[in-house]
PDB file of N, CA and C in Angstrom:
ATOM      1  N   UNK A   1      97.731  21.413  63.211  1.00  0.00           N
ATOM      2  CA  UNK A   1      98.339  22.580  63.823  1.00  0.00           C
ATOM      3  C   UNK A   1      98.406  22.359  65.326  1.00  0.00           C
ATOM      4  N   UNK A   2      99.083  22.619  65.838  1.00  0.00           N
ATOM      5  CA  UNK A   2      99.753  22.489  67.592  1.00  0.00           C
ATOM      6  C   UNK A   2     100.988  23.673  67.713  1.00  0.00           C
ATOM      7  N   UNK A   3     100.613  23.802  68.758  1.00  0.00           N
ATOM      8  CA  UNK A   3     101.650  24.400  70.078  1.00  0.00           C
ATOM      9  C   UNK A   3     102.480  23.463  70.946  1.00  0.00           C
ATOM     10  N   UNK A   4     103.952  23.536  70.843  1.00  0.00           N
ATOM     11  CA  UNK A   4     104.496  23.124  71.427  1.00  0.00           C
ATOM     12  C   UNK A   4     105.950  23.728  72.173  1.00  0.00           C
ATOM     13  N   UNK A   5     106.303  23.207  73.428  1.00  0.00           N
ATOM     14  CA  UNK A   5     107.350  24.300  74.089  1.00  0.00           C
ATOM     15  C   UNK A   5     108.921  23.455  74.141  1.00  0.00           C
ATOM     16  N   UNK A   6     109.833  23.870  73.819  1.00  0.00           N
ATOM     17  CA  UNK A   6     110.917  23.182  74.463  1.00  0.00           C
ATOM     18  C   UNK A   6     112.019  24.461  74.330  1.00  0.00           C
ATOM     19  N   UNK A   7     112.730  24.435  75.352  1.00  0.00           N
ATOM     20  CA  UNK A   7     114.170  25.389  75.488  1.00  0.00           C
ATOM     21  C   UNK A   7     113.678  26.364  76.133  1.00  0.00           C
ATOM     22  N   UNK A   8     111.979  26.386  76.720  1.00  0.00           N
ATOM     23  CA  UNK A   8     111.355  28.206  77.143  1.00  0.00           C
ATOM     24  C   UNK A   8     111.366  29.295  76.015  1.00  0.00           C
ATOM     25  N   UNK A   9     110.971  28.445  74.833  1.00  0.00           N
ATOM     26  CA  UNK A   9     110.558  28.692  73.582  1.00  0.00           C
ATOM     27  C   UNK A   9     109.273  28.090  73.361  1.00  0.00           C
ATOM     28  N   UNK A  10     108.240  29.310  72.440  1.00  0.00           N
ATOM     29  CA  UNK A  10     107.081  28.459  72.042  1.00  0.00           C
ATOM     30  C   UNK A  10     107.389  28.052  70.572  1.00  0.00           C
ATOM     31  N   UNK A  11     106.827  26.993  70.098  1.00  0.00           N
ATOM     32  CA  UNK A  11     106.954  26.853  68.579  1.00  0.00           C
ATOM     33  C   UNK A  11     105.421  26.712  67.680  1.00  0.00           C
ATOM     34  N   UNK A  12     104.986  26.440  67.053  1.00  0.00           N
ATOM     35  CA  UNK A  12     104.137  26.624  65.716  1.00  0.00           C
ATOM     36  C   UNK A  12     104.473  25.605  65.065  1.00  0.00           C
ATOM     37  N   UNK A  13     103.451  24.420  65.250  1.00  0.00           N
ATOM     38  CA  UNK A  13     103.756  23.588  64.218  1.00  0.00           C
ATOM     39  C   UNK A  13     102.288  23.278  62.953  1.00  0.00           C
ATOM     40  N   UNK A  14     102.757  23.046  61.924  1.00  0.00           N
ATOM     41  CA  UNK A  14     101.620  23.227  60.742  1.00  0.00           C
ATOM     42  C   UNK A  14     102.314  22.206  59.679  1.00  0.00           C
ATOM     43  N   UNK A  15     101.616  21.081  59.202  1.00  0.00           N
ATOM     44  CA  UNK A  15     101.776  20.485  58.322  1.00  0.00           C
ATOM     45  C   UNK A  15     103.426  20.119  58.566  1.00  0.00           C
ATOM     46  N   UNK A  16     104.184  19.633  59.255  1.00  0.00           N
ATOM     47  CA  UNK A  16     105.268  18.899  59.237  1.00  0.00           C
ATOM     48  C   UNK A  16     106.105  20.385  59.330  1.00  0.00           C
ATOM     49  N   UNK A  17     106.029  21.593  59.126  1.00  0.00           N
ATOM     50  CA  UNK A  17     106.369  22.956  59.468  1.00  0.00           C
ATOM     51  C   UNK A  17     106.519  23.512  60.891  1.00  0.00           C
ATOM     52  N   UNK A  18     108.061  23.505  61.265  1.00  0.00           N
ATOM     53  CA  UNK A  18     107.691  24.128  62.604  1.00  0.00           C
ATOM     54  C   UNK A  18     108.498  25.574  62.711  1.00  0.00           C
ATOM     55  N   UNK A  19     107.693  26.434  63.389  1.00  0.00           N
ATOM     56  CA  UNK A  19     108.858  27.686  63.557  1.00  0.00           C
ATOM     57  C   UNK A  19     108.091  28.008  64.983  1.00  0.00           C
ATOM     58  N   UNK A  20     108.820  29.115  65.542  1.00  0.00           N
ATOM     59  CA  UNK A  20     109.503  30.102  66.249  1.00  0.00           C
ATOM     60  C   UNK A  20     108.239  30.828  66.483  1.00  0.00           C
ATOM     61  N   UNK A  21     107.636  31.138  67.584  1.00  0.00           N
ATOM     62  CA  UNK A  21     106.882  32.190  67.640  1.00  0.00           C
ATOM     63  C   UNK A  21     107.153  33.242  68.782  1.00  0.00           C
ATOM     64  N   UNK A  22     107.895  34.438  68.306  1.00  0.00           N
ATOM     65  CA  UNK A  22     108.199  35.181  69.064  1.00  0.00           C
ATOM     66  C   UNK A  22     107.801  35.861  70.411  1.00  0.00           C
ATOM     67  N   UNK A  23     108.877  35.589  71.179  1.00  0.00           N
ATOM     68  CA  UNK A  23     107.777  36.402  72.878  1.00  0.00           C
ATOM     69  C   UNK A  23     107.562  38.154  72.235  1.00  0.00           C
ATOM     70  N   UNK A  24     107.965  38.494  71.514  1.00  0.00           N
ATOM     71  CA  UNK A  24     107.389  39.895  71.660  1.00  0.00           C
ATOM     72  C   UNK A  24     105.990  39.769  70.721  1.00  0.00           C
ATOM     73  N   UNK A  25     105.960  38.697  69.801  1.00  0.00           N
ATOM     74  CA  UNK A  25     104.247  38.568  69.147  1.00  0.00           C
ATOM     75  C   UNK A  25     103.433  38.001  70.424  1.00  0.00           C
ATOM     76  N   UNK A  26     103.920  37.327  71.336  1.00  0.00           N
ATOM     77  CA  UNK A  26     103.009  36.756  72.216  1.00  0.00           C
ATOM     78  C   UNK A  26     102.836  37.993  73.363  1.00  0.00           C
ATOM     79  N   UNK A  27     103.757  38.629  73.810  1.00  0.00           N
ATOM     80  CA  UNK A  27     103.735  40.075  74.287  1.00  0.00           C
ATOM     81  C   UNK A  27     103.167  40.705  74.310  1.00  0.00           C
ATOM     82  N   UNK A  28     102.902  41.250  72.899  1.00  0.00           N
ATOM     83  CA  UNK A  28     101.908  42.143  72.030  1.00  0.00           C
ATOM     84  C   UNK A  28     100.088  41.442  72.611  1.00  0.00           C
ATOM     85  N   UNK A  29     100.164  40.435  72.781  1.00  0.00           N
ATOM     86  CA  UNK A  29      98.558  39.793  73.005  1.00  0.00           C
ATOM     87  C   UNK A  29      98.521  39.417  74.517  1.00  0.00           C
ATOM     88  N   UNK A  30      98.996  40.083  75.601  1.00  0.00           N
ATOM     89  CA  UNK A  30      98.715  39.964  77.014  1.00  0.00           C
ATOM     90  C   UNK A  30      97.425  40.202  76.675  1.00  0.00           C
ATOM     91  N   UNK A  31      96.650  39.797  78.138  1.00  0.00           N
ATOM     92  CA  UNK A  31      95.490  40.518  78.549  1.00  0.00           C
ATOM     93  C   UNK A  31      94.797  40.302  79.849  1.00  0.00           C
ATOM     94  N   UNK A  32      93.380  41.268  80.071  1.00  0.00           N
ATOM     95  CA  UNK A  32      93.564  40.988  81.641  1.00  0.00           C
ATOM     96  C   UNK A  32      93.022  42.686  81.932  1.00  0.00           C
ATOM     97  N   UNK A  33      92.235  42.736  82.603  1.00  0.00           N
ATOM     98  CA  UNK A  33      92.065  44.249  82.889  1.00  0.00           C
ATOM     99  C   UNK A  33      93.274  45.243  82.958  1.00  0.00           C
ATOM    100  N   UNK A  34      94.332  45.032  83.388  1.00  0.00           N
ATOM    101  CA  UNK A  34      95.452  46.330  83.229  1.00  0.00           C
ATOM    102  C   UNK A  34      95.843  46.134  81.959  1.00  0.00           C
ATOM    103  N   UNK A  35      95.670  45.025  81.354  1.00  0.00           N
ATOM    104  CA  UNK A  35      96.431  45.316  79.821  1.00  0.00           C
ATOM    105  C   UNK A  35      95.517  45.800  78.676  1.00  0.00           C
ATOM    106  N   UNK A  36      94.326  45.381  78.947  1.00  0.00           N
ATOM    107  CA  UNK A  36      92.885  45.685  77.833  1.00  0.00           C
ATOM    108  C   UNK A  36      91.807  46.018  78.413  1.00  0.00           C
ATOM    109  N   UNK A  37      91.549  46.817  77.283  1.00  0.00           N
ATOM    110  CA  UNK A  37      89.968  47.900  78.190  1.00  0.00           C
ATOM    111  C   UNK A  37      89.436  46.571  77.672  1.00  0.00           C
ATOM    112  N   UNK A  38      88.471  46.291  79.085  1.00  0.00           N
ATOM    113  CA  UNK A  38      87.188  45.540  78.988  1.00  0.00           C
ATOM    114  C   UNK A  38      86.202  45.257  78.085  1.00  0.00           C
ATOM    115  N   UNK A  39      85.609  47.066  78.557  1.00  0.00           N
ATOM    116  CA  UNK A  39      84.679  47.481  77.164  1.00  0.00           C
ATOM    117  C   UNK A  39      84.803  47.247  75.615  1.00  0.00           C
ATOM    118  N   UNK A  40      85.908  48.170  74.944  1.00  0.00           N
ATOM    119  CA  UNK A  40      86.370  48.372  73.721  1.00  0.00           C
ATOM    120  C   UNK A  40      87.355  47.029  73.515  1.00  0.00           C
ATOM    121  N   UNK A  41      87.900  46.466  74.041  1.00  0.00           N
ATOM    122  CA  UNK A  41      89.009  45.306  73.559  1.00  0.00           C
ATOM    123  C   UNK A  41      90.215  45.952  73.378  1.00  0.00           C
ATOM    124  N   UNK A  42      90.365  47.380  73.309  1.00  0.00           N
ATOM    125  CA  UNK A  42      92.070  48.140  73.210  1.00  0.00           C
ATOM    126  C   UNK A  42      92.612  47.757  74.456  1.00  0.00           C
ATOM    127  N   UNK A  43      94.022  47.878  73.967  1.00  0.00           N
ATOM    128  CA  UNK A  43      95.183  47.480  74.365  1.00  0.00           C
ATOM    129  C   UNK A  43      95.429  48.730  75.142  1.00  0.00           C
ATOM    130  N   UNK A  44      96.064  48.681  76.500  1.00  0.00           N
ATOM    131  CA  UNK A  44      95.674  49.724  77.528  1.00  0.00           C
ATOM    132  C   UNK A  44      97.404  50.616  77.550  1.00  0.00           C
ATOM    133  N   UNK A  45      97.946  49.359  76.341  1.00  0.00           N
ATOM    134  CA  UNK A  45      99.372  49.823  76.581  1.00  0.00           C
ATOM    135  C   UNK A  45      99.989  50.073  74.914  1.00  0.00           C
ATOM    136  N   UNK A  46     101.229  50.757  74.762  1.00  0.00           N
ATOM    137  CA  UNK A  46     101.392  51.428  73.502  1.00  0.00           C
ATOM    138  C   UNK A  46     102.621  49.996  73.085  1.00  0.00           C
ATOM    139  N   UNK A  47     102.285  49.053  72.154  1.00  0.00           N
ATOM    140  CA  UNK A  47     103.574  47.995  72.027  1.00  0.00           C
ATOM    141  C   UNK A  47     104.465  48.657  71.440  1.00  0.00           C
ATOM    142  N   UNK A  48     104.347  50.069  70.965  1.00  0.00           N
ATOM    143  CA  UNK A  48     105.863  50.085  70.101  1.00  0.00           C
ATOM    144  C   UNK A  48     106.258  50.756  71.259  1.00  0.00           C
ATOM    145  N   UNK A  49     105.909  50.699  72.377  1.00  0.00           N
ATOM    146  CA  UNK A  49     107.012  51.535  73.702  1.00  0.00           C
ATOM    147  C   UNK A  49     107.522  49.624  74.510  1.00  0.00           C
ATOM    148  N   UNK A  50     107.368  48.595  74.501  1.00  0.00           N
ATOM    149  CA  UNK A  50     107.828  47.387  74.603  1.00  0.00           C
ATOM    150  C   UNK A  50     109.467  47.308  74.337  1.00  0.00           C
ATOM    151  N   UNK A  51     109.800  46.716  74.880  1.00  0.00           N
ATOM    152  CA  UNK A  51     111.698  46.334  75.073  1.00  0.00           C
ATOM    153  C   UNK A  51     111.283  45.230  73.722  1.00  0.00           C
ATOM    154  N   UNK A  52     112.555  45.635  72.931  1.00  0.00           N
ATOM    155  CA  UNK A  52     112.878  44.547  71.649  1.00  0.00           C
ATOM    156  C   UNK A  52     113.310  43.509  72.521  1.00  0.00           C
ATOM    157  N   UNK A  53     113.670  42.842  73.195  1.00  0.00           N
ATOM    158  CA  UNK A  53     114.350  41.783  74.244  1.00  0.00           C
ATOM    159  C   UNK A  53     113.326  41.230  75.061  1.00  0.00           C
ATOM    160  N   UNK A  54     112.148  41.326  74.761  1.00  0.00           N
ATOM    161  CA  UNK A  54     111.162  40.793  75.109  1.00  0.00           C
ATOM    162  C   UNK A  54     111.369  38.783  75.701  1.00  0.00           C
ATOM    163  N   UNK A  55     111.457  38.863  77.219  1.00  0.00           N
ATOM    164  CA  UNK A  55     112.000  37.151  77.034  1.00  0.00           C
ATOM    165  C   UNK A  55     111.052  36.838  78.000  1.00  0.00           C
ATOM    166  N   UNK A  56     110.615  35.240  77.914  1.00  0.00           N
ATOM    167  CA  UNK A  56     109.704  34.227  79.078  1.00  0.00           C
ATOM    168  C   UNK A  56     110.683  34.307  80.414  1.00  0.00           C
ATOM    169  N   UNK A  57     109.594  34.324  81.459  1.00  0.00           N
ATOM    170  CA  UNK A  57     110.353  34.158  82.569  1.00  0.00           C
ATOM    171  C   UNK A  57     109.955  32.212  82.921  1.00  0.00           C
ATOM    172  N   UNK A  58     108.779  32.167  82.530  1.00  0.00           N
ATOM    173  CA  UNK A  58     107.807  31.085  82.977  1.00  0.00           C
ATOM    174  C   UNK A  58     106.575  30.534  81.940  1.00  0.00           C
ATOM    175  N   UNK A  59     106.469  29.450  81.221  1.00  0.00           N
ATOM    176  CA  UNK A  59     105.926  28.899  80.207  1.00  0.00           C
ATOM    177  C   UNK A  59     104.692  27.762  80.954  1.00  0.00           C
ATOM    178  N   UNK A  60     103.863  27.501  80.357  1.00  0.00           N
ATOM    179  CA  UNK A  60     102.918  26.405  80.978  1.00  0.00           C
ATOM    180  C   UNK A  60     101.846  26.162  79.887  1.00  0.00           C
ATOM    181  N   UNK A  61     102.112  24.915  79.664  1.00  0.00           N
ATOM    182  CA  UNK A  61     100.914  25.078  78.546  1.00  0.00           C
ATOM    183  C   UNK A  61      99.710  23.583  78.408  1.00  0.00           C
ATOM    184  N   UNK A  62      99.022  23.796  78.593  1.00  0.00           N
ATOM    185  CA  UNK A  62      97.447  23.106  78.761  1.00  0.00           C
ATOM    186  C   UNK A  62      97.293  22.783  77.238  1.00  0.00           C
ATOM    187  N   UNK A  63      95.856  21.957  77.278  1.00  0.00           N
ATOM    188  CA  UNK A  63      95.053  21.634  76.279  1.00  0.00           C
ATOM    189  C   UNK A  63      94.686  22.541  75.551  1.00  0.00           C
ATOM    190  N   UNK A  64      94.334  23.420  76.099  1.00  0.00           N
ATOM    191  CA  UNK A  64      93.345  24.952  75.693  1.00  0.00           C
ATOM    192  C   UNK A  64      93.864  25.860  76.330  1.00  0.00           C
ATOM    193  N   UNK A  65      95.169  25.980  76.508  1.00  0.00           N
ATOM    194  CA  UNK A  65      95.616  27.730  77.106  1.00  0.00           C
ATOM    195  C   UNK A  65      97.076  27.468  77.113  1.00  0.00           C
ATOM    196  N   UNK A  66      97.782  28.717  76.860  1.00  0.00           N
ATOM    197  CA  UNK A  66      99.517  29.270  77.350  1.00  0.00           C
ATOM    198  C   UNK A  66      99.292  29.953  78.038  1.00  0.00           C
ATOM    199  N   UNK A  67      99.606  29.458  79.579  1.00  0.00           N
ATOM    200  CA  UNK A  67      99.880  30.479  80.681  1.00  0.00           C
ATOM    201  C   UNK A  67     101.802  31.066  80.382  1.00  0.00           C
ATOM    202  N   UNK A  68     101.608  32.331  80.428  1.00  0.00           N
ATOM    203  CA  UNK A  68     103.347  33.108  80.175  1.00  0.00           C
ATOM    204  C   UNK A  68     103.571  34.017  81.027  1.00  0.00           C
ATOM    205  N   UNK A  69     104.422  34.123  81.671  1.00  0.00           N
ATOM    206  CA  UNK A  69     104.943  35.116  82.960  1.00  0.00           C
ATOM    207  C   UNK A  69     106.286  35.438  81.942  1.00  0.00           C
ATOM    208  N   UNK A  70     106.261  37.147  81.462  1.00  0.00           N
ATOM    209  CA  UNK A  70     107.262  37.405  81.295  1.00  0.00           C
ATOM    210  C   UNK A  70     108.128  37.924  81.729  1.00  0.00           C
ATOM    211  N   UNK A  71     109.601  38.485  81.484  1.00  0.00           N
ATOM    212  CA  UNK A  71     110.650  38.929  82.746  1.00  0.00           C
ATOM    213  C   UNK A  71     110.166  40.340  82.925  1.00  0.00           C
ATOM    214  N   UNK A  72     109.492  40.839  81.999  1.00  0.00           N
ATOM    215  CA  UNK A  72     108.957  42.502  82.718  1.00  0.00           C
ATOM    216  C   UNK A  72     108.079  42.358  83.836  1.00  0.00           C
ATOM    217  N   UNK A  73     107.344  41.437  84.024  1.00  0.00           N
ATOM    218  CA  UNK A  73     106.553  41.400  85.088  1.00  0.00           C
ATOM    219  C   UNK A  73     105.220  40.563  84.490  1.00  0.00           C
ATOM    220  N   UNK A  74     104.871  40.909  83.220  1.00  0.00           N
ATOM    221  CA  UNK A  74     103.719  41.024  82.354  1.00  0.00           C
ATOM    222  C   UNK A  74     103.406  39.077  82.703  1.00  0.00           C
ATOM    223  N   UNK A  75     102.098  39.238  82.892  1.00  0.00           N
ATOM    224  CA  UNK A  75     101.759  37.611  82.656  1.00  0.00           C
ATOM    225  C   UNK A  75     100.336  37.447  82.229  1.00  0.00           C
ATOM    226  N   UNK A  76      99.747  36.446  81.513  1.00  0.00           N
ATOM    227  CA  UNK A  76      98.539  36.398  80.473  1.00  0.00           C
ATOM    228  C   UNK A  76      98.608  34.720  80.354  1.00  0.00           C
ATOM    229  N   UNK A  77      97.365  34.602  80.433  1.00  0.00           N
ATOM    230  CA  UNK A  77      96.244  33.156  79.481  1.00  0.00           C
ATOM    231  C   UNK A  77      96.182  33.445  78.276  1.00  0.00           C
ATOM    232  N   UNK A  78      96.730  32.461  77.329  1.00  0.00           N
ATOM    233  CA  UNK A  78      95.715  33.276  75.983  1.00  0.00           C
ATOM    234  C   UNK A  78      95.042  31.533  75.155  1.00  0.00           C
ATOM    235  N   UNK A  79      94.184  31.856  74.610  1.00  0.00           N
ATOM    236  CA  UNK A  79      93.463  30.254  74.263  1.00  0.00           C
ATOM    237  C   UNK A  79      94.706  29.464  73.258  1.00  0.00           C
ATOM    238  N   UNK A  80      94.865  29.149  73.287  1.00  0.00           N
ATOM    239  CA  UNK A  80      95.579  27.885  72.272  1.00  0.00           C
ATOM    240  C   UNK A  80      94.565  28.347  71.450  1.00  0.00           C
ATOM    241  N   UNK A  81      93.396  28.267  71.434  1.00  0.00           N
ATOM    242  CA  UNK A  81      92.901  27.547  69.525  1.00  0.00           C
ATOM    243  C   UNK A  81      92.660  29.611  69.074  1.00  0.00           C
ATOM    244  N   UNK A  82      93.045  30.511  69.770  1.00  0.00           N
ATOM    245  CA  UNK A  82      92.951  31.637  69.329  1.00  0.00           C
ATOM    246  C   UNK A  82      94.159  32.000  68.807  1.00  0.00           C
ATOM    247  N   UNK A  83      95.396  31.618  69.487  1.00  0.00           N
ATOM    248  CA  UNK A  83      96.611  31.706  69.200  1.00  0.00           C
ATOM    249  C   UNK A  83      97.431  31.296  67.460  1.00  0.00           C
ATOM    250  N   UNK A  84      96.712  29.906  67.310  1.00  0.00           N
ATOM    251  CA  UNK A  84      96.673  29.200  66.156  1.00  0.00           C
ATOM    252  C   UNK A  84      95.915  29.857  65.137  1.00  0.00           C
ATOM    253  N   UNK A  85      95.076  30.612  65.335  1.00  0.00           N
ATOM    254  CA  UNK A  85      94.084  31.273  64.032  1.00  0.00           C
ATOM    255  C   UNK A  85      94.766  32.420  64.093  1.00  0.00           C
ATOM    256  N   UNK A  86      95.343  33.019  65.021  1.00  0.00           N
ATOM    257  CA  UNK A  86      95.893  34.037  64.511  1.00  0.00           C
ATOM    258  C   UNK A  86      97.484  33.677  63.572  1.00  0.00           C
ATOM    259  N   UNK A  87      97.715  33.192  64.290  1.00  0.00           N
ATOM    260  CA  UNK A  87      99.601  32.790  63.786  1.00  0.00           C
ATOM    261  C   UNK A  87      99.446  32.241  62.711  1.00  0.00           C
ATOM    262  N   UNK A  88      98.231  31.246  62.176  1.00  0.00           N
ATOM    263  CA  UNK A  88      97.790  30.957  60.918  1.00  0.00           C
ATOM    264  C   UNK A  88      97.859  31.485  59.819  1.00  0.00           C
ATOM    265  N   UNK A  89      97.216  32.638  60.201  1.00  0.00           N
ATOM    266  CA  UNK A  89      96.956  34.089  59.071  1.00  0.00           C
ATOM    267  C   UNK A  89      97.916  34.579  58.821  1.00  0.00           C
TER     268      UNK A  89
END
C-alpha cells in the first residue's frame, strides 16, 4: 500500500490497484487547533456545510506525511500510515 501524487491528485495504491482519493475525503480530515478540539478530537467544523468542489491548491508529500493547502484556505499534515488504514477500511 502507498500514496502517490501526479496531476495535483492524490492516488491509493493497493495490490497493483490504484484509485482516486478524493480532496473532499482528505478535506473532511484537516486538523490543527482551528479545525479539531484538542481535548475531545471533534471536528470544530460541520463537513456537510464544505463546497462539493473541494480542490488542492498545493500537494507535498514525505515518507510519513501529506502536507495539503487547499483553495479555501484550509491546510493540514496528516500521517501517511494513518491515511492508509483509514482508506483501507
Amino acid at each position: 500500500m502507498k500514496i502517490e501524487l501526479k496531476d495535483n491528485k492524490v492516488f491509493f495504491e493497493n495490490q497493483g490497484s490504484k484509485k482516486e482519493i478524493h480532496p473532499f475525503w482528505l478535506r473532511e480530515r484537516v486538523n490543527g487547533d482551528i479545525y479539531v478540539d484538542k481535548n475531545t478530537q471533534q471536528r470544530l467544523f460541520d463537513p456537510t456545510e464544505l463546497k462539493k468542489n473541494v480542490e488542492f491548491d498545493k500537494l507535498n508529500l514525505t515518507n510519513d506525511f501529506l502536507e495539503i493547502k487547499f483553495k479555501d484556505g484550509a491546510h493540514t499534515k496528516l500521517s501517511i500510515r494513518n491515511i492508509l488504514q483509514d482508506f483501507s477500511n
